[in-house]
N, C-alpha and C. Protein backbone atom coordinates (compact mmCIF):
# COMPACT_ATOMS: atom_id res chain seq x y z
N UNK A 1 196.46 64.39 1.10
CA UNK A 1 195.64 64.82 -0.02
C UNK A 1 194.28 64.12 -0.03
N UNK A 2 194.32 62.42 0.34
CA UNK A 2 192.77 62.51 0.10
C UNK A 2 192.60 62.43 1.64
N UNK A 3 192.69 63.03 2.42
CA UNK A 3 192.07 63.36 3.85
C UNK A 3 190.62 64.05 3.86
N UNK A 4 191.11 65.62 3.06
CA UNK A 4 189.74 66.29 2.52
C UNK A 4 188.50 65.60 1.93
N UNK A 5 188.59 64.72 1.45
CA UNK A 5 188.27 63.54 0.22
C UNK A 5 187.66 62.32 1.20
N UNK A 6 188.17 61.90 1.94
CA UNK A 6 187.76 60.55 2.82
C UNK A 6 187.43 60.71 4.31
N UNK A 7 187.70 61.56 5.21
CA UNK A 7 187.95 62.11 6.01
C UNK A 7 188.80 60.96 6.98
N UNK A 8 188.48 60.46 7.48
CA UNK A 8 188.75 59.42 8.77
C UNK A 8 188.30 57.81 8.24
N UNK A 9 187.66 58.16 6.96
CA UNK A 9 187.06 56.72 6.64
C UNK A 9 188.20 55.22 6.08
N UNK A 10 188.04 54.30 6.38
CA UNK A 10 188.95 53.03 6.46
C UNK A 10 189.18 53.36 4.76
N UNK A 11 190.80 53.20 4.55
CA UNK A 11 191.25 53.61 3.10
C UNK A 11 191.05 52.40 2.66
N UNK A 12 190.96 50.92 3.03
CA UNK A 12 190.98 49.56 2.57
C UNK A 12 189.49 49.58 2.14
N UNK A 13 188.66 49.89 2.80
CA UNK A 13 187.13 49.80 2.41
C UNK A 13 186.86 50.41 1.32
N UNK A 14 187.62 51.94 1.19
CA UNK A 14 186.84 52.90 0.60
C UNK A 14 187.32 51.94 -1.05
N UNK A 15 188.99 51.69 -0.99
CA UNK A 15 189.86 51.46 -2.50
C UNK A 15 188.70 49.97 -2.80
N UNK A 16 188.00 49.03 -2.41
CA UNK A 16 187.41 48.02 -2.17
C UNK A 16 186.22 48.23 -2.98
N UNK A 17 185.72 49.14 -2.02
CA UNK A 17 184.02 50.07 -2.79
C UNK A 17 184.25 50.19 -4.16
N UNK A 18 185.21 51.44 -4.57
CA UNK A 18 185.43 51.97 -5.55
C UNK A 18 185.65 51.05 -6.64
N UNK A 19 186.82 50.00 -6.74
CA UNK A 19 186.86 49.06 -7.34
C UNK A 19 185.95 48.12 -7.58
N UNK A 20 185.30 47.94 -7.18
CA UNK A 20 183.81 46.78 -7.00
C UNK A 20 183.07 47.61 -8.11
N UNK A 21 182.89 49.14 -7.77
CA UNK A 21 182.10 49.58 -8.42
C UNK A 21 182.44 50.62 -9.99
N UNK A 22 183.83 50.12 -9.93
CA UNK A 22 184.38 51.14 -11.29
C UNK A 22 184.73 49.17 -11.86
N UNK A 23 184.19 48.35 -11.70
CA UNK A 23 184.58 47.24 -12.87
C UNK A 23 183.33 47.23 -13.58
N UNK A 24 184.21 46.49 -15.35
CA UNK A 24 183.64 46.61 -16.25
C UNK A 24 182.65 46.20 -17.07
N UNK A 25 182.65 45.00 -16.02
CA UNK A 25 181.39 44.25 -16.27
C UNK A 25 180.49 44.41 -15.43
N UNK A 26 180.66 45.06 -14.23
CA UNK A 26 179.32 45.28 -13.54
C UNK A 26 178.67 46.67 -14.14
N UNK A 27 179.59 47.65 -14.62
CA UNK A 27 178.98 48.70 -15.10
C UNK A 27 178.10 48.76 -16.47
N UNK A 28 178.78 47.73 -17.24
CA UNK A 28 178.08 47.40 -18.04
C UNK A 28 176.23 46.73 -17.82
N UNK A 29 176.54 45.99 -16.85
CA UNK A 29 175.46 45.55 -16.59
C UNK A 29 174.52 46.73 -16.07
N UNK A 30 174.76 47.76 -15.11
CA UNK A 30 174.18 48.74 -14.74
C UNK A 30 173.43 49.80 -15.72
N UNK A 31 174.39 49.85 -16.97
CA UNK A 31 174.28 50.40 -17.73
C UNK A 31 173.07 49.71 -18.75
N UNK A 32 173.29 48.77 -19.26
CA UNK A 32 172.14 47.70 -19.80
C UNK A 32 170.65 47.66 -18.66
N UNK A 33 170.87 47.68 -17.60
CA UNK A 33 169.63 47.54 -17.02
C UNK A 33 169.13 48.92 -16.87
N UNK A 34 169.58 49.82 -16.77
CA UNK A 34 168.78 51.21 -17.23
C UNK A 34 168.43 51.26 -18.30
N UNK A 35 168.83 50.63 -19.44
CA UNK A 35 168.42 50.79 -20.66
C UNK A 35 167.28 50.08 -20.97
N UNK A 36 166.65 48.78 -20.33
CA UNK A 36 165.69 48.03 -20.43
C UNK A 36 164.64 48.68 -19.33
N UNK A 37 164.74 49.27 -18.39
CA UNK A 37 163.88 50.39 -17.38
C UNK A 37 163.50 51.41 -18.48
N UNK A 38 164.36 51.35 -19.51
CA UNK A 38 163.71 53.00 -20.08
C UNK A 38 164.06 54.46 -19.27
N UNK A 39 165.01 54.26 -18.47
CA UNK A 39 166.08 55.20 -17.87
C UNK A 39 167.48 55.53 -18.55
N UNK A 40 168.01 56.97 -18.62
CA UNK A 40 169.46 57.03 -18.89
C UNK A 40 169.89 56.73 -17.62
N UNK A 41 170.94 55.77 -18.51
CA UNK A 41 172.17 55.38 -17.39
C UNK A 41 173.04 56.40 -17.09
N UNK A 42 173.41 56.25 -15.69
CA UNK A 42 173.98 56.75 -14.63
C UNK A 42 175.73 56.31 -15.39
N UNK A 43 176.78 57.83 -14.86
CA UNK A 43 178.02 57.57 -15.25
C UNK A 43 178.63 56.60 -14.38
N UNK A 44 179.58 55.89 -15.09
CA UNK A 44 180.08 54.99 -14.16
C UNK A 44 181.44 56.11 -13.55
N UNK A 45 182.08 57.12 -14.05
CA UNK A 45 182.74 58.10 -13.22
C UNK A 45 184.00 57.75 -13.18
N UNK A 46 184.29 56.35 -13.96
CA UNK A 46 185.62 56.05 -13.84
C UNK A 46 187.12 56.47 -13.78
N UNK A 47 186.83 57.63 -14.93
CA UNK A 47 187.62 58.35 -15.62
C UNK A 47 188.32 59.23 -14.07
N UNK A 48 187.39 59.97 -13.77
CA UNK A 48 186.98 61.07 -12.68
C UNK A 48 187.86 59.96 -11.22
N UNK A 49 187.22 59.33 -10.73
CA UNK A 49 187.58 58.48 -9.47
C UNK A 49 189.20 57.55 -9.93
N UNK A 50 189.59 57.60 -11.38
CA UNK A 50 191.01 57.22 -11.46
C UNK A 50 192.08 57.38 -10.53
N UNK A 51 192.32 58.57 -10.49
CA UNK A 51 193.45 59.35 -9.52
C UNK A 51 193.01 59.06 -8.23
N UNK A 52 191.53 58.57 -7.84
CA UNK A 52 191.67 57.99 -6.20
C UNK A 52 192.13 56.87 -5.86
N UNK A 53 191.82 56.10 -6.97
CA UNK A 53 191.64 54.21 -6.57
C UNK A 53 193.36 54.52 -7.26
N UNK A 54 193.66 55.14 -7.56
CA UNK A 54 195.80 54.96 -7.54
C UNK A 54 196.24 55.48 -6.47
N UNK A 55 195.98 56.70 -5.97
CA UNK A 55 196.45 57.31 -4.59
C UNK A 55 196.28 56.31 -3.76
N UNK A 56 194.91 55.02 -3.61
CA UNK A 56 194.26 54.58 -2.31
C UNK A 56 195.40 53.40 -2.70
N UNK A 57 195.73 52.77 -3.83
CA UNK A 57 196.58 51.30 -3.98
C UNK A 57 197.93 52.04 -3.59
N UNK A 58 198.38 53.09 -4.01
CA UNK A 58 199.79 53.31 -3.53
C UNK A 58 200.15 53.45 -2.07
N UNK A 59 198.91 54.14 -1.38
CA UNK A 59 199.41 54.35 0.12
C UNK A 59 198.59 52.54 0.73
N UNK A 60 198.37 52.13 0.08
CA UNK A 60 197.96 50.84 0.79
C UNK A 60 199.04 49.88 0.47
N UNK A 61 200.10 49.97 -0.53
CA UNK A 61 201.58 49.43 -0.67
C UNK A 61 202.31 49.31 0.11
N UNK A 62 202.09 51.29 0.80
CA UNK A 62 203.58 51.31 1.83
C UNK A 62 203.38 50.64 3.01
């Protein structure tokens, strides 16, 4: 299932990325520094990329 989704790419890197970048204090911070740019902040997508970063920890279990 996420083959379509990742193709060939290292599943340890990708669950790594994702996590780095779906935590809550860095998003926050991302989020605060667009706000002092005078930019809308960018989604952090968390919600959405859920069901990957569980698929990527479960097959990185077995």
């Amino acid at each position: 299932m996420l083959r379509p989704l990742l193709g060939d790419a290292d599943r340890a890197a990708v669950l790594e990325r994702l996590e780095s970048a779906a935590h809550v204090e860095m998003a926050r911070f991302r989020e605060l520094n667009a706000l002092v740019r005078g930019v809308e902040p960018l989604s952090a997508h968390r919600e959405e990329f859920a069901w990957v970063v569980a698929a990527l920890r479960a097959r990185a279990a077995r």
